[in-house]
N, C-alpha and C. Protein backbone atom coordinates (compact mmCIF):
# COMPACT_ATOMS: atom_id res chain seq x y z
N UNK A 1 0.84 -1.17 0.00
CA UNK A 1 0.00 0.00 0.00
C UNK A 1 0.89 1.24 0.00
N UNK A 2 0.81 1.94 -0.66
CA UNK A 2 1.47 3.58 -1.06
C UNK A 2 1.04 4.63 -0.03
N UNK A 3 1.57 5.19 0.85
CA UNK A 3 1.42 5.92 1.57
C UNK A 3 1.62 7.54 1.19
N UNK A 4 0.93 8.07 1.88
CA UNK A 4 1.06 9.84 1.77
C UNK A 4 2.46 10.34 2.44
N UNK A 5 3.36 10.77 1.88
CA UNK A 5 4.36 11.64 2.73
C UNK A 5 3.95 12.92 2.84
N UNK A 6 4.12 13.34 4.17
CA UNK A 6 4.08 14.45 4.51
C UNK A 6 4.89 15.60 4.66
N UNK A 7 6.60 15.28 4.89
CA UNK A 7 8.03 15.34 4.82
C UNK A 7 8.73 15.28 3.58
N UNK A 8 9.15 15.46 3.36
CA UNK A 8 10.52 15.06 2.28
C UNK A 8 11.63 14.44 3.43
N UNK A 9 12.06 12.84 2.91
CA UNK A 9 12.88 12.03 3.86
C UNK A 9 14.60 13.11 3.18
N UNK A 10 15.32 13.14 4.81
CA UNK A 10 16.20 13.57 4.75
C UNK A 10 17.28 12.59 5.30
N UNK A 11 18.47 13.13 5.14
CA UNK A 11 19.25 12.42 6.23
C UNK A 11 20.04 13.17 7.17
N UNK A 12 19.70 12.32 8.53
CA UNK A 12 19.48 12.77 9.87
C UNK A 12 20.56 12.60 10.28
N UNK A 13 20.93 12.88 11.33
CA UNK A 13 22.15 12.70 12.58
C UNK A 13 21.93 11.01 12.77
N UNK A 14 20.84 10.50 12.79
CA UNK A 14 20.72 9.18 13.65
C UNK A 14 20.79 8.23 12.21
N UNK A 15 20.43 8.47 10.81
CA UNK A 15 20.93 7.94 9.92
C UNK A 15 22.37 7.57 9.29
N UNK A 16 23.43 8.59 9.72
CA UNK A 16 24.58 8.53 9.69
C UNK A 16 25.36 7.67 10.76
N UNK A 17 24.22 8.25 12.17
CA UNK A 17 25.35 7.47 12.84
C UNK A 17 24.89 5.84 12.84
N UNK A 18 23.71 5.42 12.32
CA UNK A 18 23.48 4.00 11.88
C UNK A 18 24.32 3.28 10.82
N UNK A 19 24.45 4.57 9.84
CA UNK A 19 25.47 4.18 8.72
C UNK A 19 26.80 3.85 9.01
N UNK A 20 27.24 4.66 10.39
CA UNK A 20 28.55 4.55 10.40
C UNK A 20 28.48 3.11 11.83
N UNK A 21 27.47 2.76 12.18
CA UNK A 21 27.43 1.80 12.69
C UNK A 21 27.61 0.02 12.00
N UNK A 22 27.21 0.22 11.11
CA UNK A 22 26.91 -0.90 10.33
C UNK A 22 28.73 -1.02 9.67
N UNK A 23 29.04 -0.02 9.37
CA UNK A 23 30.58 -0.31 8.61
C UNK A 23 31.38 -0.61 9.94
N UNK A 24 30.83 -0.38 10.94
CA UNK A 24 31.85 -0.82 12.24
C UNK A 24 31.49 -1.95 12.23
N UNK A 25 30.32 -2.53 12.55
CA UNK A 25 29.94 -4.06 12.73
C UNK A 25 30.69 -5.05 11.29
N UNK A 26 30.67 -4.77 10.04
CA UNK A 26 31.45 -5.59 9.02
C UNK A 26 32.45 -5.55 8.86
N UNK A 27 33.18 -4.17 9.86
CA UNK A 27 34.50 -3.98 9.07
C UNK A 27 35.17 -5.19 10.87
N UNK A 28 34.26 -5.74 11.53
CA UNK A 28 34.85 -6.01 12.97
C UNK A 28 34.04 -7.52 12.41
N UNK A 29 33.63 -7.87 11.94
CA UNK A 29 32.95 -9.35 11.48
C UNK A 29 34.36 -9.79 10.16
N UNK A 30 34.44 -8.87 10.04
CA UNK A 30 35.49 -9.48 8.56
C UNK A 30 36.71 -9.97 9.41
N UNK A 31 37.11 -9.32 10.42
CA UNK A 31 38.69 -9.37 10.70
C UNK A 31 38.18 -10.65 11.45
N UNK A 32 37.00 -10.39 12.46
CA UNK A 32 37.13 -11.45 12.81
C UNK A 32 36.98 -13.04 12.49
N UNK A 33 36.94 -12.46 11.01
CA UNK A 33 36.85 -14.10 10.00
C UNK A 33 38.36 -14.36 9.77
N UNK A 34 38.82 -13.43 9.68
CA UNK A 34 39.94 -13.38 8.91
C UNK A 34 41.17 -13.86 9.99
N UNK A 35 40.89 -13.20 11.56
CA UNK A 35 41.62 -13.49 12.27
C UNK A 35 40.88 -13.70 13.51
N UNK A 36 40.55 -14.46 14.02
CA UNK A 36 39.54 -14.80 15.36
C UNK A 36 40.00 -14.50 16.63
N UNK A 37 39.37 -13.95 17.40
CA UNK A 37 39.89 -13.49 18.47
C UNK A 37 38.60 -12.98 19.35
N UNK A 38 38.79 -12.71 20.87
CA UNK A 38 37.87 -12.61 21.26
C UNK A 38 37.22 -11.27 21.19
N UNK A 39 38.48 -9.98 21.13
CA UNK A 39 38.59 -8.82 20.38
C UNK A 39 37.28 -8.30 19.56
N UNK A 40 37.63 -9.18 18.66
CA UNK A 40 36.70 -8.22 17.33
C UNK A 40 35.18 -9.18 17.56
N UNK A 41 35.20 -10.30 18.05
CA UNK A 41 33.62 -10.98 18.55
C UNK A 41 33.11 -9.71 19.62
N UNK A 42 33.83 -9.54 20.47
CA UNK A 42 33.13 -8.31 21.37
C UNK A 42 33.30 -7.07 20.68
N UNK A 43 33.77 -6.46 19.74
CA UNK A 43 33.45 -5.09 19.09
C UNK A 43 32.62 -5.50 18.10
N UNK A 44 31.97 -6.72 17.44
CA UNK A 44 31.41 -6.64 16.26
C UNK A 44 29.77 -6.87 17.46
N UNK A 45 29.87 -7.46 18.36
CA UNK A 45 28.58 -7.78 18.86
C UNK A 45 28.21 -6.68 19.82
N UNK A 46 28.93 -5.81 20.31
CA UNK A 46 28.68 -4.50 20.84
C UNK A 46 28.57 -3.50 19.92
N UNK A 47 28.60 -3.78 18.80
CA UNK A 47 28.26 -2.91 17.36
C UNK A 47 26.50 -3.09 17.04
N UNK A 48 26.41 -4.28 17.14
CA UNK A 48 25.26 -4.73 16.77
C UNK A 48 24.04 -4.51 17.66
N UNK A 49 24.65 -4.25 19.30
CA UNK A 49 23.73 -4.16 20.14
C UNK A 49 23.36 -2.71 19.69
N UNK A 50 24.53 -2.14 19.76
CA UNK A 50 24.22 -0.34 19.80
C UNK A 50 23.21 -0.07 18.36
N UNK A 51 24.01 -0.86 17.37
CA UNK A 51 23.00 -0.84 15.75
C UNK A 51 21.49 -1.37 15.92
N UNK A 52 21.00 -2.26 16.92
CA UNK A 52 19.50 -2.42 17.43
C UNK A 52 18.91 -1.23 17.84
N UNK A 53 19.65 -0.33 19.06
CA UNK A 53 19.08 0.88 19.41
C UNK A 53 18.72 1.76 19.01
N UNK A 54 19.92 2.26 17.88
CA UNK A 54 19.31 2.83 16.54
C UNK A 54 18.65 3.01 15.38
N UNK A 55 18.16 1.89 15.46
CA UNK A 55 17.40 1.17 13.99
C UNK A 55 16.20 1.58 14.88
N UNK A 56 15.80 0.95 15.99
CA UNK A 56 14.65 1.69 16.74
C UNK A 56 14.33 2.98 16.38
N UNK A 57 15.01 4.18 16.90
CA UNK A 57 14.94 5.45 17.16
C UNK A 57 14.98 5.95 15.52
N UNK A 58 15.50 5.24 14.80
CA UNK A 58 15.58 5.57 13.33
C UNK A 58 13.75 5.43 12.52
N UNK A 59 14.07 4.08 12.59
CA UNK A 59 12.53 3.68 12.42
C UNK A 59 11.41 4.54 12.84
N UNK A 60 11.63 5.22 14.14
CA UNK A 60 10.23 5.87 14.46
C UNK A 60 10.49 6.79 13.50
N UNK A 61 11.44 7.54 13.10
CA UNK A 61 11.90 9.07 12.36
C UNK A 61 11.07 8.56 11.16
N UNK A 62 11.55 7.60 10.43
CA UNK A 62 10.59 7.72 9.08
C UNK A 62 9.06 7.32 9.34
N UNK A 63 8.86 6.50 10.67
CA UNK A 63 7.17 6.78 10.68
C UNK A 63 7.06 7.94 10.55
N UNK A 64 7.22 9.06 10.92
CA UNK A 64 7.07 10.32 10.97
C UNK A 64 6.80 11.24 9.83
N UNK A 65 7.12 10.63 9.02
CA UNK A 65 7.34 11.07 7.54
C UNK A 65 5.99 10.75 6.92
N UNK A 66 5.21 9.81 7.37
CA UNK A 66 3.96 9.56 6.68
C UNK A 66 2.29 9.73 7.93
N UNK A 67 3.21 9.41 9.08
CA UNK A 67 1.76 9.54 10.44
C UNK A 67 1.00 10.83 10.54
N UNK A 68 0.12 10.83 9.72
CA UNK A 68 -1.15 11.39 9.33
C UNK A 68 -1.24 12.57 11.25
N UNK A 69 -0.80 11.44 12.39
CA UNK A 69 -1.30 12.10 13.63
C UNK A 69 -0.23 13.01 13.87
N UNK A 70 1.42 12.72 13.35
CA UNK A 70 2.13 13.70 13.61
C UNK A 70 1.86 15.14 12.60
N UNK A 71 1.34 14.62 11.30
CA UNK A 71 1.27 15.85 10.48
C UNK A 71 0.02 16.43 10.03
N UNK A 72 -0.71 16.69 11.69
CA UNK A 72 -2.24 17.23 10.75
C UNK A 72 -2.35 18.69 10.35
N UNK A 73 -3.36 18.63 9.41
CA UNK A 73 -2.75 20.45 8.38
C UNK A 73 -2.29 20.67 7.42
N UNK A 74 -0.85 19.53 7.36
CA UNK A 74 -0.57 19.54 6.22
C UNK A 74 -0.55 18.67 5.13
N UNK A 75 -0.47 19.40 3.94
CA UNK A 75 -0.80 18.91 2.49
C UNK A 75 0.32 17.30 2.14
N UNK A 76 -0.03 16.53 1.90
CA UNK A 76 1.07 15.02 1.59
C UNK A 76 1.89 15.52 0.35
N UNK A 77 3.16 15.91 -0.01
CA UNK A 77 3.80 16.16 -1.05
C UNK A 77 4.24 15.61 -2.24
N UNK A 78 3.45 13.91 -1.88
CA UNK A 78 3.29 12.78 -2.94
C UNK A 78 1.92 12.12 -3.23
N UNK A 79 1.09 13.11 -2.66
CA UNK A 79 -0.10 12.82 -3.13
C UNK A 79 -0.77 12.29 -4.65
N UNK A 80 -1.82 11.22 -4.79
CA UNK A 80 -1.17 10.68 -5.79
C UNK A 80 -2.58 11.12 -6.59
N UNK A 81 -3.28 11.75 -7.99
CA UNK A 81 -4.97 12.06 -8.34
C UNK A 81 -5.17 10.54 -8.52
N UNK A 82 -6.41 10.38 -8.49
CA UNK A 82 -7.36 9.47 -8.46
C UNK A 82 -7.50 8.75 -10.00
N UNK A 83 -7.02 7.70 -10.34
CA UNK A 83 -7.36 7.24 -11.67
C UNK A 83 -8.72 6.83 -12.19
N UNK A 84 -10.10 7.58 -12.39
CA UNK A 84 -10.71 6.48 -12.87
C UNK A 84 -10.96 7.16 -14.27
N UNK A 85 -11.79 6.63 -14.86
CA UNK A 85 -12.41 6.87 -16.43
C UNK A 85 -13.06 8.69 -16.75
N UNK A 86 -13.83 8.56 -15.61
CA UNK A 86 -14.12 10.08 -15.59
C UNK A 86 -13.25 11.06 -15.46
N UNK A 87 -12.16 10.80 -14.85
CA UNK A 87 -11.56 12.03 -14.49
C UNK A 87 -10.91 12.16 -16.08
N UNK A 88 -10.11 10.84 -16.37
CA UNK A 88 -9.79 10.59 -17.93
C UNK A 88 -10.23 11.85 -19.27
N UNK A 89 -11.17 11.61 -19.38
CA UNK A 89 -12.60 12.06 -20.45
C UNK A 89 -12.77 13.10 -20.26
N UNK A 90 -12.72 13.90 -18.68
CA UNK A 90 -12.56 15.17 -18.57
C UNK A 90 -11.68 16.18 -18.83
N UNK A 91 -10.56 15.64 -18.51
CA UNK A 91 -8.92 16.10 -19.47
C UNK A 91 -8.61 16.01 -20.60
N UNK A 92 -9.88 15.11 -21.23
CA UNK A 92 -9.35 14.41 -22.68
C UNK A 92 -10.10 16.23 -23.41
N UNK A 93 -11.54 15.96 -22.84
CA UNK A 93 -12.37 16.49 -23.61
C UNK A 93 -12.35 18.03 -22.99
N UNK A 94 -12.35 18.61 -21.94
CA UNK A 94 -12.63 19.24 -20.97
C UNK A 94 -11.51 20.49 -21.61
């Protein structure tokens, strides 16, 4: 189902620092393929905890972008016209 945005999606403080979370968690999963240790198992899985917390707090941000209750008033900026036959015939002919 296609939703109304109300926002234009940007990128946030909490998107970056998710972004820069995730290259910590692979760049600490690789070594620790590469070289095993107990090291990079505890920085890649304390990556991942912190990357849960943020995916949370992230996630609500783009509900936000479409929740009708955070944005009443304003106009949806992807609002989409109505396809049927009539409206058609009216543009054709109109």
């Amino acid at each position: 189902m296609k939703r109304d945005l109300y926002r234009l999606p940007t990128d946030t403080a909490r998107h970056q620092q998710f972004k820069q979370l995730c290259l910590e968690y692979f760049n600490n999963h690789e070594k620790l393929l590469n070289n095993p240790s107990q090291r990079f198992a505890t920085r890649a899985r304390k990556a991942l905890i912190r990357i849960k917390e943020v995916a949370h707090h992230r996630g609500i941000e783009l509900l936000d972008l479409y929740a009708p209750s955070k944005n009443e008033g304003k106009q949806p900026i992807n609002k989409k016209e109505k396809n049927n036959a009539r409206t058609q015939q009216e543009k054709t002919y109109g």
